[in-house]
Protein backbone atom coordinates (compact mmCIF):
# COMPACT_ATOMS: atom_id res chain seq x y z
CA UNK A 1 0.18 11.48 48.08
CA UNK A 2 1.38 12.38 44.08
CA UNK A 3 2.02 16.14 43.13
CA UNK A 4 -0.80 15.52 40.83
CA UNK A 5 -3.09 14.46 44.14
CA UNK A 6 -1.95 17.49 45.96
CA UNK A 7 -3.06 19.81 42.88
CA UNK A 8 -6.22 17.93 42.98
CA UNK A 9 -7.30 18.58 46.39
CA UNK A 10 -6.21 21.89 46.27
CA UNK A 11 -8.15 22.82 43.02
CA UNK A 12 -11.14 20.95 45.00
CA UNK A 13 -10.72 23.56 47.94
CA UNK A 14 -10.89 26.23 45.70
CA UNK A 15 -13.30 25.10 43.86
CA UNK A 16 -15.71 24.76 46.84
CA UNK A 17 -15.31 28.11 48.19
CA UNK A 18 -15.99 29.80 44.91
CA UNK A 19 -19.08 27.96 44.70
CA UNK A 20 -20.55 29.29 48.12
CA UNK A 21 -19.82 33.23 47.57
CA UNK A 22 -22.30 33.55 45.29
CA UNK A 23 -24.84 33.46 48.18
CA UNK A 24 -22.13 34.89 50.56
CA UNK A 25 -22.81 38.07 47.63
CA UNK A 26 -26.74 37.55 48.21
CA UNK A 27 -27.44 37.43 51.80
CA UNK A 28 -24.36 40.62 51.97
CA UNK A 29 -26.21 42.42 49.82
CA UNK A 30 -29.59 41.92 51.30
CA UNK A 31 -28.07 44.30 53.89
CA UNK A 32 -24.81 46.00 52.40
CA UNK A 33 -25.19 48.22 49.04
CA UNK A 34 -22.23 46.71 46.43
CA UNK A 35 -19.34 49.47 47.67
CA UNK A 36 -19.87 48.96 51.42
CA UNK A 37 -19.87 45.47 50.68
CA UNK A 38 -16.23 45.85 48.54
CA UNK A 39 -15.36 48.19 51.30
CA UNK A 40 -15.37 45.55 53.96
CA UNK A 41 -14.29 42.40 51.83
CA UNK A 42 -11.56 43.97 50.14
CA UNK A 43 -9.71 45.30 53.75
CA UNK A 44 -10.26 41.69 54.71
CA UNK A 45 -8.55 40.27 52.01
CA UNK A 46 -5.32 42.82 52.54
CA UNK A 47 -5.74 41.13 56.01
CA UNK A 48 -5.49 37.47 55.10
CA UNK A 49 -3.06 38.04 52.26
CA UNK A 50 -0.74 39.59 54.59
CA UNK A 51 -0.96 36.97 57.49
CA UNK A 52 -0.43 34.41 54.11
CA UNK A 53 2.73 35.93 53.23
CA UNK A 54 3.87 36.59 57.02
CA UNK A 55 2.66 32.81 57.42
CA UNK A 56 5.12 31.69 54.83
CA UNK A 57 8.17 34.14 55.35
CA UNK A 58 7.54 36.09 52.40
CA UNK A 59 6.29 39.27 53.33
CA UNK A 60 9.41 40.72 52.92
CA UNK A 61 8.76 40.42 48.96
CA UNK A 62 6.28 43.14 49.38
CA UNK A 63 8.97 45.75 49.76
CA UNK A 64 11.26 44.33 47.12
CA UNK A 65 9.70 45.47 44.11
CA UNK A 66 10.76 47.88 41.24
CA UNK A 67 8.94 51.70 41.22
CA UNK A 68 7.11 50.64 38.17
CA UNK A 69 5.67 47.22 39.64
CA UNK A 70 4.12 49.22 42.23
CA UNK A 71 2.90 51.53 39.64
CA UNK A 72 1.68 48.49 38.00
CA UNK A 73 -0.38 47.75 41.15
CA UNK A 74 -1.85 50.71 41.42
CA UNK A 75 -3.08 50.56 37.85
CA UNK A 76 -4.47 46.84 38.12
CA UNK A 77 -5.57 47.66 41.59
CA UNK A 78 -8.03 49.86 39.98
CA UNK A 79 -9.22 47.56 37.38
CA UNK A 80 -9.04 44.45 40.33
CA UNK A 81 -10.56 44.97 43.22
CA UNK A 82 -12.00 48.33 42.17
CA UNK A 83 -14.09 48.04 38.94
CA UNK A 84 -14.28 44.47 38.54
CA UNK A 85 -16.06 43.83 41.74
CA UNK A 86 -18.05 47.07 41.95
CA UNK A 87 -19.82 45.86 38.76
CA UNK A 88 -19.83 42.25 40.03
CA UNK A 89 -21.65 42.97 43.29
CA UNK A 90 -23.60 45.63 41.31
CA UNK A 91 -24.81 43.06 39.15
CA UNK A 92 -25.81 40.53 42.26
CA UNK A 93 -27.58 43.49 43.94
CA UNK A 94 -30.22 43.44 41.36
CA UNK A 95 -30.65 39.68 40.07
CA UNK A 96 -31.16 36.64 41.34
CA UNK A 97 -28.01 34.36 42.26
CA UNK A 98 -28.72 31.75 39.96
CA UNK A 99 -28.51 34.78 36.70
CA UNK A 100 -25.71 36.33 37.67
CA UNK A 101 -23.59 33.78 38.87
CA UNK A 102 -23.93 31.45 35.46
CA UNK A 103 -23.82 34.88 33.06
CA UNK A 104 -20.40 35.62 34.92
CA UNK A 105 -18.50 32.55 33.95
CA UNK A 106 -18.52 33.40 30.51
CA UNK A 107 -15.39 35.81 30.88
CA UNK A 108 -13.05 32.74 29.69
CA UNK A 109 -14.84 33.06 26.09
CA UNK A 110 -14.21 36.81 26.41
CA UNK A 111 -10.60 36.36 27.21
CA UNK A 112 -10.25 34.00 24.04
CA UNK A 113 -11.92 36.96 21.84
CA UNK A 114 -9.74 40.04 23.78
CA UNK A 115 -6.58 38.00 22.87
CA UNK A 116 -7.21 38.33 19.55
CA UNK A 117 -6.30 41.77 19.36
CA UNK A 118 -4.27 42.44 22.38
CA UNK A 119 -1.87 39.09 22.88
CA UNK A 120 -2.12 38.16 18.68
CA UNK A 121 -3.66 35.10 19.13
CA UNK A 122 -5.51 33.81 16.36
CA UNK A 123 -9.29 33.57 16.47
CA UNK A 124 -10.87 30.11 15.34
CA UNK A 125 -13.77 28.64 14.19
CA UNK A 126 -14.19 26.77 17.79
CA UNK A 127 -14.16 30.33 19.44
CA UNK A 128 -17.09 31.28 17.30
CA UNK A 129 -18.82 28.18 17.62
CA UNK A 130 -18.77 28.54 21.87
CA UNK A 131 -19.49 32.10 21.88
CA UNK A 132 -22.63 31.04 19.70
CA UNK A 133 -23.41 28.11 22.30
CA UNK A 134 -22.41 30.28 25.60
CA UNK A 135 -24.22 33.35 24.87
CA UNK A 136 -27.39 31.60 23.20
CA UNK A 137 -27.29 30.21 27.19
CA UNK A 138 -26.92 33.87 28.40
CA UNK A 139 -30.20 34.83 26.55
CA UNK A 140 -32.21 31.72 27.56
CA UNK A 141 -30.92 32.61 31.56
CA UNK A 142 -31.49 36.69 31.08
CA UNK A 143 -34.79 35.93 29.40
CA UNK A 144 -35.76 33.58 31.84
CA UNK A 145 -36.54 30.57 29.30
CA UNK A 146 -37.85 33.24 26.38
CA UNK A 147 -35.27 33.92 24.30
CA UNK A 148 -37.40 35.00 21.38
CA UNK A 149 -38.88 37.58 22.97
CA UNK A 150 -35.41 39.26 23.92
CA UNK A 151 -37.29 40.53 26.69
CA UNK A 152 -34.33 40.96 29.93
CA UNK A 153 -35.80 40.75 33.47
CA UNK A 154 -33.39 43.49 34.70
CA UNK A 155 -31.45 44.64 31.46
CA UNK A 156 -29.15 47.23 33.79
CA UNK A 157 -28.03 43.50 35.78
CA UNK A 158 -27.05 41.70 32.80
CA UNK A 159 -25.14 44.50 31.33
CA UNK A 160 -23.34 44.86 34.43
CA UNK A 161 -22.85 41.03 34.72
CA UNK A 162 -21.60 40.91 30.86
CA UNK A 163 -19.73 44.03 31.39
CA UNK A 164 -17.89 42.85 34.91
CA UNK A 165 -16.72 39.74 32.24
CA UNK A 166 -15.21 42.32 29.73
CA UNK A 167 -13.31 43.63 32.77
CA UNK A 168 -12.04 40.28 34.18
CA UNK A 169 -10.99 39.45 31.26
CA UNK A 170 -8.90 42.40 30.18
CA UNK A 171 -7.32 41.87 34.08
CA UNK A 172 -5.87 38.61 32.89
CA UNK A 173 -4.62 39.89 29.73
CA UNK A 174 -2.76 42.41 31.15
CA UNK A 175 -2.10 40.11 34.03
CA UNK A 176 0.12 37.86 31.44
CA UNK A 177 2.79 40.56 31.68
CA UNK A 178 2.88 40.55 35.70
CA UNK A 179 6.31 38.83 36.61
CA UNK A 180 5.71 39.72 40.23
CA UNK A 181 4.65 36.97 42.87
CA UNK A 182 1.21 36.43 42.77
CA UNK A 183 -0.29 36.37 46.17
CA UNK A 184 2.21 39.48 46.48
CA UNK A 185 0.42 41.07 43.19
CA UNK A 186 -3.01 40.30 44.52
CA UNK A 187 -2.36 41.52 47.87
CA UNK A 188 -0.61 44.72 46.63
CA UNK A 189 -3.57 45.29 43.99
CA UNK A 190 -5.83 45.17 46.56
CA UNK A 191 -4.07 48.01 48.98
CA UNK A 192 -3.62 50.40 45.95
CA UNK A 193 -7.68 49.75 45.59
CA UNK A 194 -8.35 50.45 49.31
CA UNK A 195 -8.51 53.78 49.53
CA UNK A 196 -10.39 54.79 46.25
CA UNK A 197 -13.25 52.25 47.46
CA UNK A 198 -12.77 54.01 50.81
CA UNK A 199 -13.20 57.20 49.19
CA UNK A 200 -16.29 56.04 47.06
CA UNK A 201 -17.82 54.87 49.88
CA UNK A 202 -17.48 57.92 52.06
CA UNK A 203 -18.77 60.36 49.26
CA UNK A 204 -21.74 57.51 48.40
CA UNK A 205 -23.62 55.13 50.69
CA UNK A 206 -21.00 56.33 53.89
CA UNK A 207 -19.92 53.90 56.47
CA UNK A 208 -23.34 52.96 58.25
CA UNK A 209 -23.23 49.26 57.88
CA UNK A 210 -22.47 47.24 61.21
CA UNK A 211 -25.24 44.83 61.18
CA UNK A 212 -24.18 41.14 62.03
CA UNK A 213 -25.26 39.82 58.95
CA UNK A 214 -24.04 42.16 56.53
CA UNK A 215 -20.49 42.25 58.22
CA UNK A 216 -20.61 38.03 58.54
CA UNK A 217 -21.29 37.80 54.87
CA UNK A 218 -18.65 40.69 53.63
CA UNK A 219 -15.68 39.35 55.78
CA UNK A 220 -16.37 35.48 54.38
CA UNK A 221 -16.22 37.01 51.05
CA UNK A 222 -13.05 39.08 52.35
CA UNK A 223 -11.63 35.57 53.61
CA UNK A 224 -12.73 33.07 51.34
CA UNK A 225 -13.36 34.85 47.67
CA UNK A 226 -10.60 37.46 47.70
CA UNK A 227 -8.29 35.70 50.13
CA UNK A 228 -8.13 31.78 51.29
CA UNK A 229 -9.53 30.39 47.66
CA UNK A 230 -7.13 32.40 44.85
CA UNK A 231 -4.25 30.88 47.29
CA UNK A 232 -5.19 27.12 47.13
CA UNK A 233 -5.90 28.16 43.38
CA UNK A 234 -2.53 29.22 42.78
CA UNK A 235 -0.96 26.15 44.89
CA UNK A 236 -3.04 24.12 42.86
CA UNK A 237 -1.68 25.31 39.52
CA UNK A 238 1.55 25.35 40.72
CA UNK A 239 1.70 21.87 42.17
CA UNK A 240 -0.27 20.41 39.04
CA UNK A 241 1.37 17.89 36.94
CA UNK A 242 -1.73 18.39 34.12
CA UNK A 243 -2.81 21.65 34.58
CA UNK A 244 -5.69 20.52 32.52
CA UNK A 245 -7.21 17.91 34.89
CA UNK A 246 -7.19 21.48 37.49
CA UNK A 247 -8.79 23.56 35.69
CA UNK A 248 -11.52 21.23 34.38
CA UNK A 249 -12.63 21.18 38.17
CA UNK A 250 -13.95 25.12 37.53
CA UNK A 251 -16.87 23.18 35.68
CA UNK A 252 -17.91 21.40 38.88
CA UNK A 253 -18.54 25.32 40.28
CA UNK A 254 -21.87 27.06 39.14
CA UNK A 255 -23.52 23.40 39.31
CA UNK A 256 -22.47 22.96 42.79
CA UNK A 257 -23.35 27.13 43.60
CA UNK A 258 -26.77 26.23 42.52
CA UNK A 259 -26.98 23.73 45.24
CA UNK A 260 -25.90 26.28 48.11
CA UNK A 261 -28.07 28.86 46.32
CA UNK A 262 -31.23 26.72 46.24
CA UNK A 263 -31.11 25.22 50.17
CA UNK A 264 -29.24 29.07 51.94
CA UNK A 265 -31.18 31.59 49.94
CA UNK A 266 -34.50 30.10 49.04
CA UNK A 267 -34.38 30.60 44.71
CA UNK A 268 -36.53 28.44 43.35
CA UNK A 269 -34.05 27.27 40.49
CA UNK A 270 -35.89 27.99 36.87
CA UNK A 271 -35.47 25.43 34.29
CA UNK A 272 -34.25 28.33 32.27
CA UNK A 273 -31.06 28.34 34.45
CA UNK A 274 -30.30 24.99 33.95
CA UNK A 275 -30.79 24.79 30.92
CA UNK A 276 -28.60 27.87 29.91
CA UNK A 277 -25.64 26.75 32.57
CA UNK A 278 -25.49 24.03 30.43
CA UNK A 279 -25.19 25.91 27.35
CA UNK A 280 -22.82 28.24 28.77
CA UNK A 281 -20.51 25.26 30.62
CA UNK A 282 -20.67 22.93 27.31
CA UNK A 283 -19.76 26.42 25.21
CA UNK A 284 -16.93 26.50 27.43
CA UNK A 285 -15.50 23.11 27.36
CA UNK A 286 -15.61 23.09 23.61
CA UNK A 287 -13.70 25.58 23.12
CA UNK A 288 -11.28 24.45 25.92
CA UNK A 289 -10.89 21.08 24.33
CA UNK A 290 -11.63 21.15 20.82
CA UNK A 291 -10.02 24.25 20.46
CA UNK A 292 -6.97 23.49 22.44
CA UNK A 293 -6.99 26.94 24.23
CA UNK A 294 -4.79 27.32 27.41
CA UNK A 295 -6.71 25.72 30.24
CA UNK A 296 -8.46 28.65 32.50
CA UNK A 297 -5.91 29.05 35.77
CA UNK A 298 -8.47 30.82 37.88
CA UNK A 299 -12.24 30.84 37.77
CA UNK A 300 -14.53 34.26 38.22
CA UNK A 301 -15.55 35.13 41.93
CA UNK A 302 -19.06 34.46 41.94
């Protein structure tokens, strides 16, 4: 099997276990509230990182870092688990799977627009044309199929969808500078996180949350969406002879999500959501390809 097959099957991997969580969120959350649910799924993650890097021999990198790396996980800890998935799950908790999960996939364009200002990049006219295109397919999904009437079916969930992309993105920006390893980065961001989503917890919603289905759901997102999935990501990338054939399998993802949210949780898919997941996914793939922007290198949990 080629380097380039490897990649491929690795991307795949990844690529199918993102597509399930947004019902993993769902059926959590039927039970959970969002910070119990980050509670659980981020302790999981520390969990499987750690057996990862013991797996491999490389745990020892945790403890080889420089004072201000750690400081630099402690920071991005905060924005990654903490804030990005708090307004994430916050956003799941009060639409359906099939808004939240499309409106989320539009932090790529927002990454494009933050590097403007923060990494120099210049801003061109196929950036403006796919934020047109994507977000014309956030209103038709957020409006249910009536955009004129700008009328939101749970205004408070889209801004917290919208807003989750804003943080994402400014992760990845500020990720650009991270020269540590990245499994030891993500595993590290997630420990610094720990306790202040511990301490959130305890002070909010408290710890009363051992049913069977709400701890089934949290530790497959632990496993799978925090853990098992960025690591075949990141093998995928770095096995990858075209990075570009990779990261063109993130489009397969909210199609595929739509399949697992249809048959596991019962939404009756709107035409609405089809129809703006296809604005939103040919928004994005204009701008990857037309604009010749840096293929995406991980897609959005969810």
């Amino acid at each position: 099997m080629t380097t380039q097959s490897q990649a491929m099957l690795f991307g795949l991997g990844a690529v199918l276990l993102w597509s399930t969580v947004a019902t993993a969120f769902k059926l959590s959350l039927m039970v959970l509230s969002p910070i119990q649910l980050l509670l659980i799924a981020c302790f999981v993650s520390v969990l499987v990182l750690s057996l990862v890097l013991w797996a491999q021999g490389r745990f020892r990198l945790v403890f080889q870092l420089t004072r201000l790396q750690y400081l630099q996980s402690v920071v991005m800890g905060l924005i990654n688990p903490c804030l990005y998935y708090f307004l994430l799950f916050g956003a799941f908790d009060r639409l359906p799977a099939q808004e939240a999960q499309p409106l989320n996939y539009t932090w790529a364009l927002v990454l494009a627009y933050l590097s403007v200002p923060f990494l120099g990049h210049r801003l061109k006219m196929t950036d403006i044309v796919a934020g047109l295109v994507c977000y014309s397919g956030v209103v038709v999904i957020a409006t249910r199929g009536d955009p004129l009437s700008l009328t939101f079916s749970d205004p408070l969930g889209v801004a917290l969808a919208l807003c989750s992309t804003l943080v994402w993105a400014s992760y990845w920006i500020i990720a650009t500078r991270d020269t540590r390893d990245p499994v030891v980065g993500l595993l590290l961001n997630f420990l610094s996180g720990l306790p202040v989503i511990a301490l959130i917890c305890g002070l909010t919603d408290g710890f009363d949350f051992f049913s069977v289905r709400g701890m089934a759901g949290a530790v497959y997102v632990g496993v799978f969406e925090m853990g098992v999935a960025f690591v075949l990501w990141s093998y995928a990338m770095k096995k990858a002879e075209n990075t570009g054939r990779v990261s063109n399998l993130i489009f397969i993802s909210p199609f595929l999500s739509l399949v697992f949210i249809y048959f596991i949780l019962g939404e009756v898919i709107l035409s609405s959501t089809y129809v703006g997941l296809v604005l939103i996914i040919t928004g994005l793939w204009f701008q990857q390809q037309m604009g010749k922007t840096k293929p995406v290198t991980e897609p959005a949990g969810g």
